[in-house]
Protein backbone atom coordinates (compact mmCIF):
# COMPACT_ATOMS: atom_id res chain seq x y z
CA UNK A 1 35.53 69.41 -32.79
CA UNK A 2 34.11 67.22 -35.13
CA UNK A 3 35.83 64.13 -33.08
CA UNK A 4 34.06 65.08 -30.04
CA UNK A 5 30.94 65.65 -31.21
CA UNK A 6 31.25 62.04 -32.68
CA UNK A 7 32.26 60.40 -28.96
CA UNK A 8 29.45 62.43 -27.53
CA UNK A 9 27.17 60.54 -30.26
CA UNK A 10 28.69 57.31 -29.58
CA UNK A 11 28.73 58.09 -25.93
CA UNK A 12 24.69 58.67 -25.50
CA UNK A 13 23.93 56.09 -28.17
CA UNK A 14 26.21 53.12 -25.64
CA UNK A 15 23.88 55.11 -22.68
CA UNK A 16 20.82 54.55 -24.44
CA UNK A 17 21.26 50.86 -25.62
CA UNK A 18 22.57 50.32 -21.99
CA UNK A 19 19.49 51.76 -20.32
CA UNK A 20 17.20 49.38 -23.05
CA UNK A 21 18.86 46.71 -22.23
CA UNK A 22 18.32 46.28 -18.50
CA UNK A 23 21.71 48.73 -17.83
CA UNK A 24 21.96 50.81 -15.26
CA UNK A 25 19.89 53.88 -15.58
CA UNK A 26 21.61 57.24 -16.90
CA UNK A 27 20.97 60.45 -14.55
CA UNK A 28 18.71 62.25 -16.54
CA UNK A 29 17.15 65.71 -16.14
CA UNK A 30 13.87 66.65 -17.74
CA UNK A 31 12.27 70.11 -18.15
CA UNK A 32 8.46 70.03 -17.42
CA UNK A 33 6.21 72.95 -18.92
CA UNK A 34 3.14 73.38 -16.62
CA UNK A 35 1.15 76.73 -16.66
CA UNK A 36 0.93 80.00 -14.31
CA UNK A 37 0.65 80.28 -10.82
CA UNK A 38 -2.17 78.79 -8.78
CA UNK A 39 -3.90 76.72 -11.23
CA UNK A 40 -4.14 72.77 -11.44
CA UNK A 41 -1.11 72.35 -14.54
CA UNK A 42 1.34 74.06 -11.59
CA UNK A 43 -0.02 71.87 -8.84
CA UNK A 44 0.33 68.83 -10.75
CA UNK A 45 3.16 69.42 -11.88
CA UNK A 46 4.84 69.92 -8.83
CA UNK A 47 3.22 66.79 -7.28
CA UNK A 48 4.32 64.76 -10.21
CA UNK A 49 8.14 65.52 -10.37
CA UNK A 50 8.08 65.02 -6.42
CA UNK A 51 7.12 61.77 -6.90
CA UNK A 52 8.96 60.51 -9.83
CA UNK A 53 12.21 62.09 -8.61
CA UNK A 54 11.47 60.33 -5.46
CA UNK A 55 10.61 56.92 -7.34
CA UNK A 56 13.60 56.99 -9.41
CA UNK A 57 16.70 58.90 -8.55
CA UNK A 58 18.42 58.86 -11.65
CA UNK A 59 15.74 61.32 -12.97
CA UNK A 60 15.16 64.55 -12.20
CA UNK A 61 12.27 66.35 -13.06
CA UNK A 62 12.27 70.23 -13.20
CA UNK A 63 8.74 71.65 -13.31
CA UNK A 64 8.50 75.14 -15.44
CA UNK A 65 6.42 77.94 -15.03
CA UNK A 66 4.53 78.75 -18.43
CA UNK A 67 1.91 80.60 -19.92
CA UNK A 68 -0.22 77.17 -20.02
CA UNK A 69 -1.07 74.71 -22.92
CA UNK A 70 -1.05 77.64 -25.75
CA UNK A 71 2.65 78.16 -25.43
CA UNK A 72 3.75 74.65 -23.94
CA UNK A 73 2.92 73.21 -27.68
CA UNK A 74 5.17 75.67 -29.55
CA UNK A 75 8.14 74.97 -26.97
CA UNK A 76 7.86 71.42 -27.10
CA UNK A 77 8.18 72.01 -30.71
CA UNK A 78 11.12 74.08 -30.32
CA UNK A 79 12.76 71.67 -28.13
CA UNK A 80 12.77 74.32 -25.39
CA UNK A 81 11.01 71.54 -23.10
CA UNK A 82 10.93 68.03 -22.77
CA UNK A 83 7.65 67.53 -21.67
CA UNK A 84 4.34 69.68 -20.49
CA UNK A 85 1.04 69.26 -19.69
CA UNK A 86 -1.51 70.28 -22.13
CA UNK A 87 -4.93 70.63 -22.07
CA UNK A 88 -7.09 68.33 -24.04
CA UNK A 89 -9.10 70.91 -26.72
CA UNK A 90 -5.25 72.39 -27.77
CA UNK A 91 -4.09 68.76 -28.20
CA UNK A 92 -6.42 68.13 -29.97
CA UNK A 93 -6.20 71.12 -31.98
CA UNK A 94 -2.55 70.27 -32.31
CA UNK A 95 -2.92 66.05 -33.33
CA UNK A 96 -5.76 67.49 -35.97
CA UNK A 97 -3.90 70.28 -37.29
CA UNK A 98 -6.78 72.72 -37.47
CA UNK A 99 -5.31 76.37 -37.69
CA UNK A 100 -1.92 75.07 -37.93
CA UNK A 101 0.02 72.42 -38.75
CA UNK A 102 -0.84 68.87 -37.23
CA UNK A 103 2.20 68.69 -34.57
CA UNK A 104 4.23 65.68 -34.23
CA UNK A 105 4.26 65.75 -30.34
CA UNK A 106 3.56 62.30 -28.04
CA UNK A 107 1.32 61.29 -25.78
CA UNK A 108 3.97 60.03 -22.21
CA UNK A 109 0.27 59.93 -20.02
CA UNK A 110 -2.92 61.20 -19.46
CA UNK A 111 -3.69 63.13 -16.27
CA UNK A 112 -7.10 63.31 -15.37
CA UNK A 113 -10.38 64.29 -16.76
CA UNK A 114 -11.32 68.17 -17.51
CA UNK A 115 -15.01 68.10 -17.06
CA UNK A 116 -15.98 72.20 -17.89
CA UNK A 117 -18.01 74.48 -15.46
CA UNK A 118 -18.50 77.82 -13.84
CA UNK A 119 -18.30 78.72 -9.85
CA UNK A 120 -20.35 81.66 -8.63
CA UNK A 121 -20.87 82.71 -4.81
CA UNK A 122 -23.21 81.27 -2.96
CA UNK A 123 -25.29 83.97 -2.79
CA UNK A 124 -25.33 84.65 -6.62
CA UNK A 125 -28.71 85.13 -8.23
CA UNK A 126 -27.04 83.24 -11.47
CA UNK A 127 -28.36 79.96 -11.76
CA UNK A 128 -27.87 79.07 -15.55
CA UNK A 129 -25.20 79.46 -18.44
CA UNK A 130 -27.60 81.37 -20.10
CA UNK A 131 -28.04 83.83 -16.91
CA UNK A 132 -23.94 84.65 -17.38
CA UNK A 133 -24.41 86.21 -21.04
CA UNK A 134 -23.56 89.84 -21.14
CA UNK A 135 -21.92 89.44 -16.92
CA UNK A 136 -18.54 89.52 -16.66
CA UNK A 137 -17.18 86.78 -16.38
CA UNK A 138 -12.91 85.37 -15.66
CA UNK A 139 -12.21 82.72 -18.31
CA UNK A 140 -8.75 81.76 -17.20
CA UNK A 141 -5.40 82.24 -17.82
CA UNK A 142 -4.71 83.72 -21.55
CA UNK A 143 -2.71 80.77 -22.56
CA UNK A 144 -4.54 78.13 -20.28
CA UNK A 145 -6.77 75.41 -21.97
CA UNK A 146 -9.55 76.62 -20.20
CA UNK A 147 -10.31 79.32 -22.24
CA UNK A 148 -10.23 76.94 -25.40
CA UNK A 149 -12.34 74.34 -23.45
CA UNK A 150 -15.22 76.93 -22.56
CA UNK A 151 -15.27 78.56 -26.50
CA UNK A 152 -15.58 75.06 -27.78
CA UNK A 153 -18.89 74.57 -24.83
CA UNK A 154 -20.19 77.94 -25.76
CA UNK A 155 -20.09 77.62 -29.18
CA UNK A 156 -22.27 74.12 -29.09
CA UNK A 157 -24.69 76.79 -27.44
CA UNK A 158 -24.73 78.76 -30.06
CA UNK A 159 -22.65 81.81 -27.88
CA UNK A 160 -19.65 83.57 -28.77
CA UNK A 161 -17.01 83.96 -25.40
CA UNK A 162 -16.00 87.53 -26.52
CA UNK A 163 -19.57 88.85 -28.20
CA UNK A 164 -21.94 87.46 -25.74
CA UNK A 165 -19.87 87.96 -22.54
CA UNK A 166 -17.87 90.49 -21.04
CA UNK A 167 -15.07 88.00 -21.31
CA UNK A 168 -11.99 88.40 -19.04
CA UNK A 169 -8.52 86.85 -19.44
CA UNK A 170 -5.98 86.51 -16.47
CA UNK A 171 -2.18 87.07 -16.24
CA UNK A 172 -2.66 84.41 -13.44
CA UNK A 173 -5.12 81.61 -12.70
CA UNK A 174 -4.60 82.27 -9.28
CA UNK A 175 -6.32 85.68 -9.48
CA UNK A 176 -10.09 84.20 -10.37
CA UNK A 177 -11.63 83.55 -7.02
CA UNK A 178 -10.65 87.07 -5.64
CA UNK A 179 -12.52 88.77 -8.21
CA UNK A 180 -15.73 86.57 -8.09
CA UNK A 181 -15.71 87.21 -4.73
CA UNK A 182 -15.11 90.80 -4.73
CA UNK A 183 -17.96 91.25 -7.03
CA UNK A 184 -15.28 92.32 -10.34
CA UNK A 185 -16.66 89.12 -12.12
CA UNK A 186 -19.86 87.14 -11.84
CA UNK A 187 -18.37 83.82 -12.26
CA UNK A 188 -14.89 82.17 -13.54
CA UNK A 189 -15.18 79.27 -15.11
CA UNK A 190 -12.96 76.50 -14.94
CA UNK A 191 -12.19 72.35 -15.34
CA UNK A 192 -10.67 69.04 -13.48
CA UNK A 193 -10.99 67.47 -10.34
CA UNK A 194 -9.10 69.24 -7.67
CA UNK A 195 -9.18 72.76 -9.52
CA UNK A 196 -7.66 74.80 -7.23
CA UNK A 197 -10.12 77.92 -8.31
CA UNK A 198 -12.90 75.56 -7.38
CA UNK A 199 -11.34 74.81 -4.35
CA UNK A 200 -10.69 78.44 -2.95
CA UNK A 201 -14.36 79.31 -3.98
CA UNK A 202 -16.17 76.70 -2.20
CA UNK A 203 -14.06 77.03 0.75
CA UNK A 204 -14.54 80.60 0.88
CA UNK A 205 -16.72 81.73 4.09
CA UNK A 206 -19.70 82.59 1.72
CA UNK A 207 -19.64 79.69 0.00
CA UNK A 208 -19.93 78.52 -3.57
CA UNK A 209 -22.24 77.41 -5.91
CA UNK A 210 -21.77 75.73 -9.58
CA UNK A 211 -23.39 76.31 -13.15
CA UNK A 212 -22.94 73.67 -15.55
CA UNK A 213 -24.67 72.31 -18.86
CA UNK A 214 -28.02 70.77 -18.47
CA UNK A 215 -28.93 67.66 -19.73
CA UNK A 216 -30.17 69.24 -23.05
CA UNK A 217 -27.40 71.39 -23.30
CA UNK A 218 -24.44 68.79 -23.26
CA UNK A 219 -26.46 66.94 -25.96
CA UNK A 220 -26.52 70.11 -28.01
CA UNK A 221 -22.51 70.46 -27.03
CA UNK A 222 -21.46 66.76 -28.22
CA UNK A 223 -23.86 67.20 -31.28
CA UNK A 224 -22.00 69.67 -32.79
CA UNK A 225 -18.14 68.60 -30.56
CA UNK A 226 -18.34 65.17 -30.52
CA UNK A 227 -14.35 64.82 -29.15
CA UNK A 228 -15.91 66.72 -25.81
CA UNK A 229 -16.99 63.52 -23.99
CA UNK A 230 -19.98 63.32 -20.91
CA UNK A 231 -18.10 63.87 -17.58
CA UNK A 232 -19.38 63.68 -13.93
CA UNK A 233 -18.02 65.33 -11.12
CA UNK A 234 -18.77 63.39 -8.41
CA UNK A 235 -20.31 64.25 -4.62
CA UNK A 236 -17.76 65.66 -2.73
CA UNK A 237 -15.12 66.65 -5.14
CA UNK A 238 -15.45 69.94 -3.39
CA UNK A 239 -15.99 70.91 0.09
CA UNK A 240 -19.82 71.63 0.62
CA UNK A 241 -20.54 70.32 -2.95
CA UNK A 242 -23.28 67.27 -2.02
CA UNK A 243 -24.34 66.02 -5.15
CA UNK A 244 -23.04 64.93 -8.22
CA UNK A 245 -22.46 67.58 -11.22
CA UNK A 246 -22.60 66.36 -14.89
CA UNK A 247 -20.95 68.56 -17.53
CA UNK A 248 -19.02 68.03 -20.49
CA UNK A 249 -15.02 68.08 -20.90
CA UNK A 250 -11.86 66.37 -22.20
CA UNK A 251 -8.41 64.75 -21.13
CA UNK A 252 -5.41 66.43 -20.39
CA UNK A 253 -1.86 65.14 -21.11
CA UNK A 254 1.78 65.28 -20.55
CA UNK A 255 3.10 65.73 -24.18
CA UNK A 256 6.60 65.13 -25.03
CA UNK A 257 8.85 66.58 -27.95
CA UNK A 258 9.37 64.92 -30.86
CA UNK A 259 12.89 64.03 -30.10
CA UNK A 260 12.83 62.39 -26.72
CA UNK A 261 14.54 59.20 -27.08
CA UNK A 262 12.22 56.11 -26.62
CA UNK A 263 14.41 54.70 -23.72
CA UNK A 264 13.99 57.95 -21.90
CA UNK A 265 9.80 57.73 -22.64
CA UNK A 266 10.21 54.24 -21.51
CA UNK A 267 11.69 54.72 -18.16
CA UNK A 268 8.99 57.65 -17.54
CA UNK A 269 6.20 55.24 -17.99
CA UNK A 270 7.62 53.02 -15.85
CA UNK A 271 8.21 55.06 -13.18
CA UNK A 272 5.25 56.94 -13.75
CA UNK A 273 2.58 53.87 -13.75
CA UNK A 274 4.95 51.66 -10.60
CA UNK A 275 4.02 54.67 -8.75
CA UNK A 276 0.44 55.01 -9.59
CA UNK A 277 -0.55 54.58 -5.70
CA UNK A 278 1.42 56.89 -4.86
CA UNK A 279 1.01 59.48 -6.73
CA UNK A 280 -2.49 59.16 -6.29
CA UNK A 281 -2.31 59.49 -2.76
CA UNK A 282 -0.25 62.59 -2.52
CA UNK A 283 -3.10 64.58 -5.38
CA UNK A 284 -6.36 63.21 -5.39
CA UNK A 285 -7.09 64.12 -9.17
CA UNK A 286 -3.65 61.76 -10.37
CA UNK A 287 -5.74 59.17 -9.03
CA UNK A 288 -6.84 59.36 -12.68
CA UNK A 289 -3.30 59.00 -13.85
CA UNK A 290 -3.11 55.47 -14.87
CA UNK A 291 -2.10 53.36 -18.02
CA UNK A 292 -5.14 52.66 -18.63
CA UNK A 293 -6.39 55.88 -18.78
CA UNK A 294 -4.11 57.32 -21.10
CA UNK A 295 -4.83 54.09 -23.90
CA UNK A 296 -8.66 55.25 -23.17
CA UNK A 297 -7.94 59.02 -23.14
CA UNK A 298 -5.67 58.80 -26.66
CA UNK A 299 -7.89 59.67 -29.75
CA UNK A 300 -5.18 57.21 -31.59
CA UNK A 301 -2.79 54.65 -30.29
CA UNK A 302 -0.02 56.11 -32.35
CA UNK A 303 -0.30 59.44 -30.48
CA UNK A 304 1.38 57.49 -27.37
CA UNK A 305 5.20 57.48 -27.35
CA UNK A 306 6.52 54.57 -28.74
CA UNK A 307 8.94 54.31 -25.49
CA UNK A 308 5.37 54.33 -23.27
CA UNK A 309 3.76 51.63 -25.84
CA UNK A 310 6.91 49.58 -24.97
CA UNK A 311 6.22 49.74 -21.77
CA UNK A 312 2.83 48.92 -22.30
CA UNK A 313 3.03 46.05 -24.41
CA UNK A 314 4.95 44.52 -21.41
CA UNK A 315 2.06 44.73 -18.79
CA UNK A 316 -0.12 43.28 -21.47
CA UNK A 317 -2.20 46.68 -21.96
CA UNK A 318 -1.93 46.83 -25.67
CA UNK A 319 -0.57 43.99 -28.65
């Protein structure tokens, strides 16, 4: 046993010096943790392995379906998935260490911007955050990022999610725009470009209407969160949505274990960033999902895989 498991070693080590060296790619297969049904981490996700798969044969990427960010951390940790996307406020949370232990995870890319906001009907009397205290209101999924995203904005209020609201947390993100619609919430709150709560709400035949921070509140928000950056949606974003919305918000990621090889990180970035038009094309929001982005997005350089600041280093991105 012990001389197999020693040609197996010697075996993947020759693969991986072969595929660094200009070889011929190894197949590999890579789990990918996304989130529950009908939010943006499944839709991504889905859109993402399409088009690497496509863009490189070798690799195949198998999307997951996952509780969200909250448990895609842990597994990644457990080497139970290769990669997943995570929200920005939990990575960060997780590269910081606060409430646990900093986590050793890396950066492969950032997806797109997350900027924070709630989506009530049309015909809603609510016109301010501060209108929504004591309504109910759908937060997300339980293990989504969302719901970190929106205690973080709250709390540079000066609200609690759970005191001051009637706070709601979803076995699905899918379920959301039923229930504002229906009248069981007031408003579900949500983040990123191409949301696909957003989308259902504003298509909806009544008609949707956003509440986000004010000017003076996302100055209050960054005074007291300064990793939550200024974020505009822009004009259009969303059907019947004509002008611009400013709000506050972060960058999501696809993390990778600890333990994925840096010729297998390597290959994913160039895969990933060759097919940047692409992918872009097929989902408007990976439009955002660029190399530059993700050296931008990263609150250090030595968050990003070594395999992807390989890669990097060759384009000329980083020294």
């Amino acid at each position: 046993m012990k001389i197999i498991a020693l040609m197996c070693a010697a075996a993947l080590i020759a693969g991986s010096a072969a595929a660094q060296d200009g070889g011929k790619p190894i197949p590999t297969t890579l789990s990918l943790g996304t989130a529950t049904p009908g939010g943006g981490f499944p839709l991504y996700g889905g859109a993402f392995a399409d088009i690497m798969n496509k863009a490189d044969p070798t690799l195949t990427i198998e999307p997951r379906a996952t509780k969200g960010s909250t448990e895609n951390i842990p597994l990644l940790e457990a080497g139970q998935l290769d990669i997943a996307l995570v929200a920005g406020e939990p990575a960060y949370e997780a590269f910081k260490g606060i409430g646990r232990p900093a986590t050793k995870l890396k950066i492969i890319t950032a997806l797109y911007s997350n900027p924070g906001m709630f989506v009530v009907r049309a015909d809603s009397p609510y016109k301010t955050i501060r209108d929504l205290v004591g309504k109910p209101i759908a937060f997300g999924a339980k293990g989504s990022g969302l719901v970190i995203l929106s205690r973080y904005v709250l709390d540079g209020l000066g609200l609690n999610q759970d005191k001051d609201f009637q706070a709601i947390y979803l076995d699905h993100a899918g379920d959301g725009p039923a229930m504002v619609q229906d009248g069981r919430v007031a408003a579900l709150w949500g983040a990123g470009l191409g949301w696909p709560g957003f989308k259902t709400m504003s298509e909806s035949p009544g008609g949707a209407r956003f509440i986000a921070p004010n000017a003076e509140e996302i100055a209050q928000i960054r005074a007291k969160h300064t990793f939550l950056k200024p974020m505009v949606v822009a004009p259009g974003s969303y059907p019947n949505q004509p002008a611009s919305i400013d709000s506050v918000g972060s960058w999501s990621f696809i993390l990778a274990r600890e333990t994925l090889p840096d010729d297998i990180a390597y290959r994913l970035a160039k895969t990933l960033h060759g097919a940047e038009a692409a992918f872009g094309e097929k989902l408007a929001q990976a439009k955002e999902t660029t190399a530059v982005n993700t050296v931008a997005a990263a609150p250090s350089i030595e968050l990003i895989h070594p395999g992807v600041l390989k890669y990097f280093r060759e384009i000329g991105l980083v020294k």
